[in-house]
N, C-alpha and C. Protein backbone atom coordinates (compact mmCIF):
# COMPACT_ATOMS: atom_id res chain seq x y z
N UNK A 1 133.18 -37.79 -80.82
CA UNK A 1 134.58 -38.05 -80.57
C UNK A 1 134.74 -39.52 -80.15
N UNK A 2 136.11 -40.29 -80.72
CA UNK A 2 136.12 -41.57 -80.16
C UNK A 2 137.11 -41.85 -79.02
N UNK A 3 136.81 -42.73 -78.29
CA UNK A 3 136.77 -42.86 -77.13
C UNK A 3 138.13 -42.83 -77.02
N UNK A 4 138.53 -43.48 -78.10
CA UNK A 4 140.48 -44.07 -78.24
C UNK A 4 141.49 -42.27 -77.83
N UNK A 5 140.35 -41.62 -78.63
CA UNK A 5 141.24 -40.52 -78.96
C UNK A 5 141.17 -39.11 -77.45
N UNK A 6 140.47 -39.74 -76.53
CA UNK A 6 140.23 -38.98 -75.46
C UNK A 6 141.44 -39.61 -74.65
N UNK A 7 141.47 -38.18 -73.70
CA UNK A 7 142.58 -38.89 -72.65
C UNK A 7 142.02 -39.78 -71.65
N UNK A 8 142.95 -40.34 -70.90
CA UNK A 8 142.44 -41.87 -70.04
C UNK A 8 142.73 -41.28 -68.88
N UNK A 9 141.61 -41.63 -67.70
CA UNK A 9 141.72 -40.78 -66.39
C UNK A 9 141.33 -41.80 -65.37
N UNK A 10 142.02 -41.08 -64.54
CA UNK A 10 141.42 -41.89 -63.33
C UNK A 10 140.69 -40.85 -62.32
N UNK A 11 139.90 -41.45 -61.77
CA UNK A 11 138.98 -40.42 -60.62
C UNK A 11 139.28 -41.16 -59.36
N UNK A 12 139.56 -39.84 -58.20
CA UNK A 12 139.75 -40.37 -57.20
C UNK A 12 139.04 -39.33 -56.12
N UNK A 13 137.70 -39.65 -56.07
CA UNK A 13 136.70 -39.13 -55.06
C UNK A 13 136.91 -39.30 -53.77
N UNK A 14 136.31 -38.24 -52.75
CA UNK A 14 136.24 -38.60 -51.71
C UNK A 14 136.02 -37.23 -50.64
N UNK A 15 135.48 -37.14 -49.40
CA UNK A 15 135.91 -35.99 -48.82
C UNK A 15 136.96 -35.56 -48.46
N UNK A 16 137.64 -35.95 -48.47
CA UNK A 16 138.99 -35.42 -48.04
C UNK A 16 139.30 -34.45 -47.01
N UNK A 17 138.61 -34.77 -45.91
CA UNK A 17 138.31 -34.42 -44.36
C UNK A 17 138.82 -34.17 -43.58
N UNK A 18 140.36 -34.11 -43.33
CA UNK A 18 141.13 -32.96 -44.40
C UNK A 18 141.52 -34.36 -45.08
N UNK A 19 142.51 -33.76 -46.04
CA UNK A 19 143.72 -34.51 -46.73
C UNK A 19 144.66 -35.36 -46.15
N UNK A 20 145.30 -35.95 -46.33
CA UNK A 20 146.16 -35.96 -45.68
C UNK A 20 147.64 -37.41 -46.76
N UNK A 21 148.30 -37.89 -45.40
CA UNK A 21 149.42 -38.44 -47.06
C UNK A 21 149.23 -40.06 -46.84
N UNK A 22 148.09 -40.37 -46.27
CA UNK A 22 147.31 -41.66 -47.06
C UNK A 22 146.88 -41.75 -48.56
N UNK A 23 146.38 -40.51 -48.47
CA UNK A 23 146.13 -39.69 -49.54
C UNK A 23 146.89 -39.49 -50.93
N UNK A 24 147.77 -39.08 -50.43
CA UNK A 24 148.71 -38.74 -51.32
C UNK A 24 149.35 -39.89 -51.48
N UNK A 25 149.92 -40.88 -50.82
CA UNK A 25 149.99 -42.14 -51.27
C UNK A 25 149.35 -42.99 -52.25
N UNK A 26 148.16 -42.93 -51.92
CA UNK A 26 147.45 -43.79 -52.93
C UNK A 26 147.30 -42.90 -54.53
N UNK A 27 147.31 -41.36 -54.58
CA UNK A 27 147.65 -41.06 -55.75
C UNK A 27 149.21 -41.62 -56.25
N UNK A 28 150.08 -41.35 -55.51
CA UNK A 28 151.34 -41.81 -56.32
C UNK A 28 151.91 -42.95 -56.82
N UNK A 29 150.88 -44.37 -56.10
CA UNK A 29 150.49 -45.48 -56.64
C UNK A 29 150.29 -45.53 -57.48
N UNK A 30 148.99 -44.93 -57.57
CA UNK A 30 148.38 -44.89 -59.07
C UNK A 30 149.49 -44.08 -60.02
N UNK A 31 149.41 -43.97 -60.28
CA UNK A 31 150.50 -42.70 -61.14
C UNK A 31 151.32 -43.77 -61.72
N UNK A 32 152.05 -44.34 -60.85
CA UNK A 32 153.15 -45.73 -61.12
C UNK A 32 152.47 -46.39 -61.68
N UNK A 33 151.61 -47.03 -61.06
CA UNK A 33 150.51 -48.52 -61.68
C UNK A 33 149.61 -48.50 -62.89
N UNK A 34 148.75 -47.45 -63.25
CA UNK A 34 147.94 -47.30 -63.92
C UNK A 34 148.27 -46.35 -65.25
N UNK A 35 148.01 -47.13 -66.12
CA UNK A 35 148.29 -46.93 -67.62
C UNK A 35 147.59 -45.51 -67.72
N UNK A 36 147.24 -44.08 -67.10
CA UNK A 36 146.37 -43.03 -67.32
C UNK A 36 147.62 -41.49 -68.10
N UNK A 37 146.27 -40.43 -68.62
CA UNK A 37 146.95 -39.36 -68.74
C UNK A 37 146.66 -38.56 -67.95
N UNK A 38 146.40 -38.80 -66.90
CA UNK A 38 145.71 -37.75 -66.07
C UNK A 38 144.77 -38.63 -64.70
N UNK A 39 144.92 -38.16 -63.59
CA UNK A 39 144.10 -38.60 -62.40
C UNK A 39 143.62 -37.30 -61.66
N UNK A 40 141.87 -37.39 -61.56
CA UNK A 40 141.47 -36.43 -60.87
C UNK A 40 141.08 -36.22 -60.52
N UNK A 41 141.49 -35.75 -59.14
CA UNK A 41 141.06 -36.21 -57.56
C UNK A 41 139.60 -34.89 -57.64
N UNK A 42 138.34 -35.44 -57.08
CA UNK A 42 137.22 -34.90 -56.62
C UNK A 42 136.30 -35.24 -55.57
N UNK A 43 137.24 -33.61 -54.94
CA UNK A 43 136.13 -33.69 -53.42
C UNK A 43 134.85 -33.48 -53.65
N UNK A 44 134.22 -34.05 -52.59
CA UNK A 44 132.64 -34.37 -52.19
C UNK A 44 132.13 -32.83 -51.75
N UNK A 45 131.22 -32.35 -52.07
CA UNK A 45 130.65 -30.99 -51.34
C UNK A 45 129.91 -31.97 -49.93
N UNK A 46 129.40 -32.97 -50.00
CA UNK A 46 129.16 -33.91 -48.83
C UNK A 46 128.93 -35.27 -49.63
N UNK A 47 129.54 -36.30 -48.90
CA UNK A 47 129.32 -37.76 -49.17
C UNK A 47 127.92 -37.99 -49.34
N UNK A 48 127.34 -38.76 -50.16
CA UNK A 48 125.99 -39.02 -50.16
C UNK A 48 125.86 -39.88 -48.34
N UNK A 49 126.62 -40.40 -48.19
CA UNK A 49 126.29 -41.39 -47.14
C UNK A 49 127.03 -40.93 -45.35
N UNK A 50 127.00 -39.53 -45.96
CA UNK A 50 127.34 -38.64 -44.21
C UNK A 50 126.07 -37.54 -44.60
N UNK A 51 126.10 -36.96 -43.40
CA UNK A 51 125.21 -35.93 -43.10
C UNK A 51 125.76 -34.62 -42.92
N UNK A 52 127.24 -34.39 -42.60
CA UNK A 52 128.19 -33.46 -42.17
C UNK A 52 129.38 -33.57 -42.40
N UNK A 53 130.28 -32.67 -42.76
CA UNK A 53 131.40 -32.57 -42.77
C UNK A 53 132.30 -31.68 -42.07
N UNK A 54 133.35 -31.81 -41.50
CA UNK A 54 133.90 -31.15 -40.54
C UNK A 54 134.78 -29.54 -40.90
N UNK A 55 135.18 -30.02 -42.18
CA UNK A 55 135.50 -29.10 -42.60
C UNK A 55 134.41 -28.13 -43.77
N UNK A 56 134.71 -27.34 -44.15
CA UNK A 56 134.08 -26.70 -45.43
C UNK A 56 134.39 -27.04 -47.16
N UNK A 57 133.35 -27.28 -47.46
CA UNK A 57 133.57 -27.59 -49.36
C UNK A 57 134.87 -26.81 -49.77
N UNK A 58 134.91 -25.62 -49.23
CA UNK A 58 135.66 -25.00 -50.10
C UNK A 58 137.21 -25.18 -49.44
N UNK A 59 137.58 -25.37 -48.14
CA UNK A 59 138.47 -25.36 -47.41
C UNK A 59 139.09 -26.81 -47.62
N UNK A 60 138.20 -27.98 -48.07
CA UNK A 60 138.81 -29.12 -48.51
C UNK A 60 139.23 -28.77 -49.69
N UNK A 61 138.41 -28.39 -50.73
CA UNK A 61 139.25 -28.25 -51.88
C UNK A 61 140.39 -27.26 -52.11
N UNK A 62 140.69 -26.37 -51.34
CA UNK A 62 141.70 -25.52 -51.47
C UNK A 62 142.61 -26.26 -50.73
N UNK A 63 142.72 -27.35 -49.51
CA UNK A 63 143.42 -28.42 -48.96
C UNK A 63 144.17 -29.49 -49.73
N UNK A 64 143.38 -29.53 -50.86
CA UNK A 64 143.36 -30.59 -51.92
C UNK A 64 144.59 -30.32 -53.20
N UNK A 65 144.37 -29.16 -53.56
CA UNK A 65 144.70 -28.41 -54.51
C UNK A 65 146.23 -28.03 -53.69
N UNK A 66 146.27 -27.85 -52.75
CA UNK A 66 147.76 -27.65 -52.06
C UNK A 66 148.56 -29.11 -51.72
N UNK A 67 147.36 -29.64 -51.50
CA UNK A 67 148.64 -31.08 -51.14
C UNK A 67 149.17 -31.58 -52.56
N UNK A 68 148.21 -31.90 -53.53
CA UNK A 68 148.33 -32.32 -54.67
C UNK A 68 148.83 -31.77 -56.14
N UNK A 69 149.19 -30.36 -55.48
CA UNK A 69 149.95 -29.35 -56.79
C UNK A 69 151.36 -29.61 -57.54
N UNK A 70 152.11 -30.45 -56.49
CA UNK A 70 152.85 -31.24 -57.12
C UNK A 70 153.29 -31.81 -58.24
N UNK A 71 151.78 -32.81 -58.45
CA UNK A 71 152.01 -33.56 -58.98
C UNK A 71 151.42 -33.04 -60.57
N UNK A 72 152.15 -33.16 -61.54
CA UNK A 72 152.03 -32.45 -62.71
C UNK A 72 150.72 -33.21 -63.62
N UNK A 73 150.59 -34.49 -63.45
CA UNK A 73 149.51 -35.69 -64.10
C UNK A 73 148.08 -35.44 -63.23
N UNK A 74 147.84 -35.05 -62.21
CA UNK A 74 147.06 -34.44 -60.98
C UNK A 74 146.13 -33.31 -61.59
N UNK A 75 145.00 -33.44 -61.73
CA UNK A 75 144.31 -32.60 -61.51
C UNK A 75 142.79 -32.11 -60.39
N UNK A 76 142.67 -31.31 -59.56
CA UNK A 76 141.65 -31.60 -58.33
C UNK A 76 140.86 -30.61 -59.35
N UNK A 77 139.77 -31.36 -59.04
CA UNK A 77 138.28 -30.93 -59.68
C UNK A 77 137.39 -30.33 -58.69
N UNK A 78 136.94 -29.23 -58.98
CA UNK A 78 135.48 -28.22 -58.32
C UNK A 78 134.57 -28.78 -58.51
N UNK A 79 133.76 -30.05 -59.22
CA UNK A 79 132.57 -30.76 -60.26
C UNK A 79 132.01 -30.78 -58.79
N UNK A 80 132.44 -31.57 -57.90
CA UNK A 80 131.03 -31.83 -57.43
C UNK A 80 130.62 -30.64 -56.21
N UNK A 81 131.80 -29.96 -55.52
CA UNK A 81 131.94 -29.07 -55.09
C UNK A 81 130.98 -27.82 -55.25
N UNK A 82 130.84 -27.62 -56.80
CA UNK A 82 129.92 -26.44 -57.87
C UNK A 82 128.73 -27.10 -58.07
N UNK A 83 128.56 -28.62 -57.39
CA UNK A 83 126.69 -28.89 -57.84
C UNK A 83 126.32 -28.81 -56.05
N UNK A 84 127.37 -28.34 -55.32
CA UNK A 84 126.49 -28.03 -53.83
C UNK A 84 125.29 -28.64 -53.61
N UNK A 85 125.65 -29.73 -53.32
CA UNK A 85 124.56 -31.03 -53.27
C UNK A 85 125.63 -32.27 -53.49
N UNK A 86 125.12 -33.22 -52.46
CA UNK A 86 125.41 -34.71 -52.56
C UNK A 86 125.18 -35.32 -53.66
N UNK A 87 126.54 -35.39 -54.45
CA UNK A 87 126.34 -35.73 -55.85
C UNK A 87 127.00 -37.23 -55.88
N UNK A 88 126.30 -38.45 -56.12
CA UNK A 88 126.50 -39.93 -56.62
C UNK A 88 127.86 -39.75 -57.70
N UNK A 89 128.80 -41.03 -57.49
CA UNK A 89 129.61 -41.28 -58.01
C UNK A 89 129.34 -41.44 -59.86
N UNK A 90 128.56 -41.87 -59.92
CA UNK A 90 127.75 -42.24 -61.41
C UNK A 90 127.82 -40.87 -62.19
N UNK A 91 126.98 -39.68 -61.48
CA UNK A 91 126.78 -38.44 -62.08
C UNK A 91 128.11 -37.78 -62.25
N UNK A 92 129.28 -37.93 -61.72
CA UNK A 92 130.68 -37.60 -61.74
C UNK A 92 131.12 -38.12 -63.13
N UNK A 93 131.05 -39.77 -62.70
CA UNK A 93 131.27 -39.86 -64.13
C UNK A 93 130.97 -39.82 -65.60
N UNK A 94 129.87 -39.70 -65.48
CA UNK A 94 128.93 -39.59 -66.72
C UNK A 94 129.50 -38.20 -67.27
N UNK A 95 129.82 -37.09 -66.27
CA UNK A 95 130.53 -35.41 -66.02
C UNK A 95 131.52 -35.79 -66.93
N UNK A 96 132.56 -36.74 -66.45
CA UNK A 96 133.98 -36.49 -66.77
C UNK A 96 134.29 -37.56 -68.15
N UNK A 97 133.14 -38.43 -68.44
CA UNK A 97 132.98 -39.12 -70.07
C UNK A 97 132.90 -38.31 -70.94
N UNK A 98 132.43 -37.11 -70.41
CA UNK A 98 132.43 -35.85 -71.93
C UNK A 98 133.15 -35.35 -72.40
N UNK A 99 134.53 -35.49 -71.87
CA UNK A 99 135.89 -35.13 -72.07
C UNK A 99 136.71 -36.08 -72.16
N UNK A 100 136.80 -36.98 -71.44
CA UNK A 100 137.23 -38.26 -70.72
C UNK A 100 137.31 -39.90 -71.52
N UNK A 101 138.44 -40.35 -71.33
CA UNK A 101 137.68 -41.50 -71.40
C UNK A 101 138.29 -42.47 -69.68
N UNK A 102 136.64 -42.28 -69.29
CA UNK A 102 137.15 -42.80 -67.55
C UNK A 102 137.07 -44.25 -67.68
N UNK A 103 138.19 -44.19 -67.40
CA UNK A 103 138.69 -45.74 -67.45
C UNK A 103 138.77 -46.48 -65.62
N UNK A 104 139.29 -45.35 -64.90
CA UNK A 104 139.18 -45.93 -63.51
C UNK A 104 138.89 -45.08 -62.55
N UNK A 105 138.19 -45.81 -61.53
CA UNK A 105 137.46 -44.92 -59.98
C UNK A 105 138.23 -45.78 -58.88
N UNK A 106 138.89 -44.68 -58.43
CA UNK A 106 139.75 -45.17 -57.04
C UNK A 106 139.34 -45.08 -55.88
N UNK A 107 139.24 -45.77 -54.87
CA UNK A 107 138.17 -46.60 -54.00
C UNK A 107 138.90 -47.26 -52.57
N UNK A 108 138.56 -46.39 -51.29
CA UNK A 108 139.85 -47.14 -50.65
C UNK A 108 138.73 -48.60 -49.91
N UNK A 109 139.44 -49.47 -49.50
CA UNK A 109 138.73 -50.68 -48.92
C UNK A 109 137.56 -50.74 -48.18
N UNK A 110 137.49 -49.67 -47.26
CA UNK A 110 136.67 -49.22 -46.34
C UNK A 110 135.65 -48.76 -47.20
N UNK A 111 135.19 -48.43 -48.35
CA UNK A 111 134.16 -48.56 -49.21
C UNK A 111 133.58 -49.89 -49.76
N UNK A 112 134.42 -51.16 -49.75
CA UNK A 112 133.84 -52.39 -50.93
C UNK A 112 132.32 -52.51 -49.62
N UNK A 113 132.71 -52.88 -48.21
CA UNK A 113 131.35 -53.29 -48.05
C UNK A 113 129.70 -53.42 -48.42
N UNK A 114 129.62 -51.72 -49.02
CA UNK A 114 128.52 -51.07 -49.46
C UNK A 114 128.27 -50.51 -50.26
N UNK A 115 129.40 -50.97 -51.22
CA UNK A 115 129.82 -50.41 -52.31
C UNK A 115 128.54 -50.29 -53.63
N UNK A 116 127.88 -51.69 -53.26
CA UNK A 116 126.70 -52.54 -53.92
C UNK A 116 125.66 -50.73 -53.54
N UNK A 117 125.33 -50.22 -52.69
CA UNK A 117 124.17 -49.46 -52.66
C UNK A 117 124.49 -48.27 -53.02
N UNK A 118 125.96 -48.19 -53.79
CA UNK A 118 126.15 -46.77 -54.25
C UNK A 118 125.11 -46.76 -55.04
N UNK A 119 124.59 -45.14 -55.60
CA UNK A 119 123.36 -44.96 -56.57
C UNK A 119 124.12 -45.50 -58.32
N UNK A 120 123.19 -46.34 -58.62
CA UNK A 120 123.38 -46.73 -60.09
C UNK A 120 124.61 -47.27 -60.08
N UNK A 121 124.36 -48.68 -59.10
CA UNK A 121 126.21 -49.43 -58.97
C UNK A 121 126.58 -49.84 -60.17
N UNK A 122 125.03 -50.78 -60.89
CA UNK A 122 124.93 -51.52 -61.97
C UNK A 122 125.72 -51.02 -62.93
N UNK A 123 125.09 -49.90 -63.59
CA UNK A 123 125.93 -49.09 -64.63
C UNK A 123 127.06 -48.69 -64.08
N UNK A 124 127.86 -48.19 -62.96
CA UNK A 124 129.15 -48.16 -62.99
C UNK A 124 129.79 -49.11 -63.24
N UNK A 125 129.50 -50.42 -62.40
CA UNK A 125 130.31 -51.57 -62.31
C UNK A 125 130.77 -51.43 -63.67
N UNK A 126 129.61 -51.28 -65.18
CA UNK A 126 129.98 -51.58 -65.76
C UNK A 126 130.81 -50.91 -67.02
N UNK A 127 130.49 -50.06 -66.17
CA UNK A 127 131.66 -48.63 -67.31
C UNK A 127 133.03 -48.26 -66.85
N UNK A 128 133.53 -48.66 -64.91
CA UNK A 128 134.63 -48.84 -65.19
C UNK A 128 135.34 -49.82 -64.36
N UNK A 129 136.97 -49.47 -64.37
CA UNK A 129 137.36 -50.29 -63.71
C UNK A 129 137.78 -49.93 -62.10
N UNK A 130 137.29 -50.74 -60.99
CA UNK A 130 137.33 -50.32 -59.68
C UNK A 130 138.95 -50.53 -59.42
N UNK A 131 139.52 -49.25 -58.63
CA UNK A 131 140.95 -49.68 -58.21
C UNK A 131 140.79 -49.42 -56.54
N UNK A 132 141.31 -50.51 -56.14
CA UNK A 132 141.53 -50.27 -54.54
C UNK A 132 142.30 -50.29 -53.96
N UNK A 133 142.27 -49.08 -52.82
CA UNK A 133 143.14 -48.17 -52.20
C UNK A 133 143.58 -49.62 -50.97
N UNK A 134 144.23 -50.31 -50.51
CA UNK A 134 144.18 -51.23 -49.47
C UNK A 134 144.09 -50.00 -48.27
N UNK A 135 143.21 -50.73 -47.01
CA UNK A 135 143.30 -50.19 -45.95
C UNK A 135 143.66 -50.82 -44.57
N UNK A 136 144.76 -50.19 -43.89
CA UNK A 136 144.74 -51.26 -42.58
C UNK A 136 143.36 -51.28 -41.95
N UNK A 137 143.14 -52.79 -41.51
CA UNK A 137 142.47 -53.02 -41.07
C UNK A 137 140.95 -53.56 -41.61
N UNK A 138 141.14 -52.90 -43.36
CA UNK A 138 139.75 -54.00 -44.14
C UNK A 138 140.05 -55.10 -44.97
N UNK A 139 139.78 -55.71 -45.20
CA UNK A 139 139.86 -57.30 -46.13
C UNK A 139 139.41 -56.58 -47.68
N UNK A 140 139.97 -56.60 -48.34
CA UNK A 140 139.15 -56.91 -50.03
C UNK A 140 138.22 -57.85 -50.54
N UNK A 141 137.20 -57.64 -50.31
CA UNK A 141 136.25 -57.94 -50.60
C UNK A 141 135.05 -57.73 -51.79
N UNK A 142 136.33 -58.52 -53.25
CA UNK A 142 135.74 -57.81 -54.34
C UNK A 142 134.64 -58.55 -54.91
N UNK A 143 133.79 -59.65 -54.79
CA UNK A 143 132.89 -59.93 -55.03
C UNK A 143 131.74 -59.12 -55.99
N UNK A 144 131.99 -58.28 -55.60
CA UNK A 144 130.70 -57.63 -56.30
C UNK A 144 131.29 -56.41 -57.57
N UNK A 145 132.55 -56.76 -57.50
CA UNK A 145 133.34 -55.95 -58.53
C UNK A 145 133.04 -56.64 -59.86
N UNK A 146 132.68 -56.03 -61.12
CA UNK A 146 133.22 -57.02 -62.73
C UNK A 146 134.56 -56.68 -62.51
N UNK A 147 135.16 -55.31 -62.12
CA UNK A 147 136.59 -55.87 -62.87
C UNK A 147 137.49 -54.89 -61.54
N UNK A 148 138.25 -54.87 -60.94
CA UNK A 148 139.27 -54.30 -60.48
C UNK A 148 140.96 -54.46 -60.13
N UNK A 149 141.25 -53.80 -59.93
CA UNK A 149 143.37 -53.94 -59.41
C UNK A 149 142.67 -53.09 -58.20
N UNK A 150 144.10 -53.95 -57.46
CA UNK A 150 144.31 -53.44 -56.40
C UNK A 150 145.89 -52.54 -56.12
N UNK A 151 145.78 -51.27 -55.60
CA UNK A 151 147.13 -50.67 -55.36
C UNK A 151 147.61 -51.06 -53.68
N UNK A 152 148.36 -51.21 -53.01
CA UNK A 152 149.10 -52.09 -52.10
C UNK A 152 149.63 -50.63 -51.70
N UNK A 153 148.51 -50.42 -50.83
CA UNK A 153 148.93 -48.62 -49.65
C UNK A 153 148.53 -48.85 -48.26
N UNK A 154 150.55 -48.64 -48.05
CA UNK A 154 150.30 -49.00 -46.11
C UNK A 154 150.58 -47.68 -45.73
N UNK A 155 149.23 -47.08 -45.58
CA UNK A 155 149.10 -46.28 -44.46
C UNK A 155 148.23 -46.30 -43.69
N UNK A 156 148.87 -46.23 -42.51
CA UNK A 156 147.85 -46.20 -41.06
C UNK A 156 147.49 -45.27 -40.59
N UNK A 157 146.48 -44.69 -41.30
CA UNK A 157 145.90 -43.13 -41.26
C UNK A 157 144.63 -42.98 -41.83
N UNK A 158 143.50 -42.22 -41.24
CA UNK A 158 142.83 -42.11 -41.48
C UNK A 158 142.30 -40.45 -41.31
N UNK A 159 141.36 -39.90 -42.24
CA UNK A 159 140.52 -38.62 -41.98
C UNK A 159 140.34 -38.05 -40.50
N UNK A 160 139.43 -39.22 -40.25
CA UNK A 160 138.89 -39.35 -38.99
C UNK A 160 139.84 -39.56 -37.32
N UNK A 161 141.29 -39.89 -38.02
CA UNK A 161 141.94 -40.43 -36.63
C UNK A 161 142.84 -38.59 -36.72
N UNK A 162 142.75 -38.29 -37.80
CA UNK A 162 143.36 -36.59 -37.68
C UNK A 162 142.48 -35.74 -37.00
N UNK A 163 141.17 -35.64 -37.46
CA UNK A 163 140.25 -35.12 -36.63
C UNK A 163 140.37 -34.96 -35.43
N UNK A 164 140.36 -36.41 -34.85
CA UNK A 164 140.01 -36.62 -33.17
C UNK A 164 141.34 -36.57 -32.73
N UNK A 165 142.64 -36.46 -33.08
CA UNK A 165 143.74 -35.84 -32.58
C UNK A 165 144.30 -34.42 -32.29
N UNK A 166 143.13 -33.52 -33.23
CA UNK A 166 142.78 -31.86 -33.24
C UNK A 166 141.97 -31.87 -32.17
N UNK A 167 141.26 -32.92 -31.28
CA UNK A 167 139.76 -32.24 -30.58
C UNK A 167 140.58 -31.81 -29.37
């Protein structure tokens, strides 16, 4: 199949620890901004680069699937969820090229630092295009990007600041 004739997607990974409408912001960005037929959001069964998650695989993605049902271009994916294991951004996409033509991985700021030691950066860098989520409080720091846009999302919210407001 050629590539032209596949639909154009965007992936937007992450744990989603819970959800929340930072979240949902930066999908509806995209949606506006990005030339796609489809964006689709996939939770982490665990981040390669945590050890724990607060919530459950399955309780994020059923979190996911409710915030984001909305949106009709939206689709939340089980992929990495169903390989129950810390699955690399690379192996996602390589997943969603078989159907796909993945054109972009959405990325909020608070990732460029270390972005370089994701597994197999090389070959992503070069298969797609990085879009970034802006975050209060990180700088863009695309240096190590070949190619990205940036989407312009002010929210002052984080996973982690919901968490510790539940403790």
């Amino acid at each position: 199949m050629f590539k032209d004739s596949l639909e154009t997607v965007a992936l937007f990974g992450g744990s989603f620890d819970p959800p929340h409408f930072g979240h949902k912001m930066v999908v509806e960005e995209a949606l506006k901004s990005l030339s796609i037929d489809k964006l689709i959001i996939v939770p982490t069964f665990l981040n390669p680069f945590k050890t724990q998650s607060y919530s459950t695989p399955s309780l994020r993605l059923k979190m996911a699937k409710e915030m984001f049902q909305e949106f009709p271009k939206v689709e939340v994916s089980d992929y990495e969820i169903e390989e129950k294991k810390p699955t690399p951004t690379v192996q996602t996409v390589q997943y969603f090229q078989q159907k796909y033509n993945v054109q972009y991985v959405i990325v909020g700021a608070d990732n460029l630092n270390a972005i370089d030691r994701w597994y197999n950066f090389k070959w992503l860098n070069e298969q797609v295009t990085w879009v970034i989520a802006s975050r209060v409080g990180y700088t863009i720091a695309s240096d190590k990007l070949r190619d990205f846009k940036i989407l312009d999302v002010v929210a002052d919210i984080s996973s982690t600041q919901i968490r510790n407001q539940n403790k």
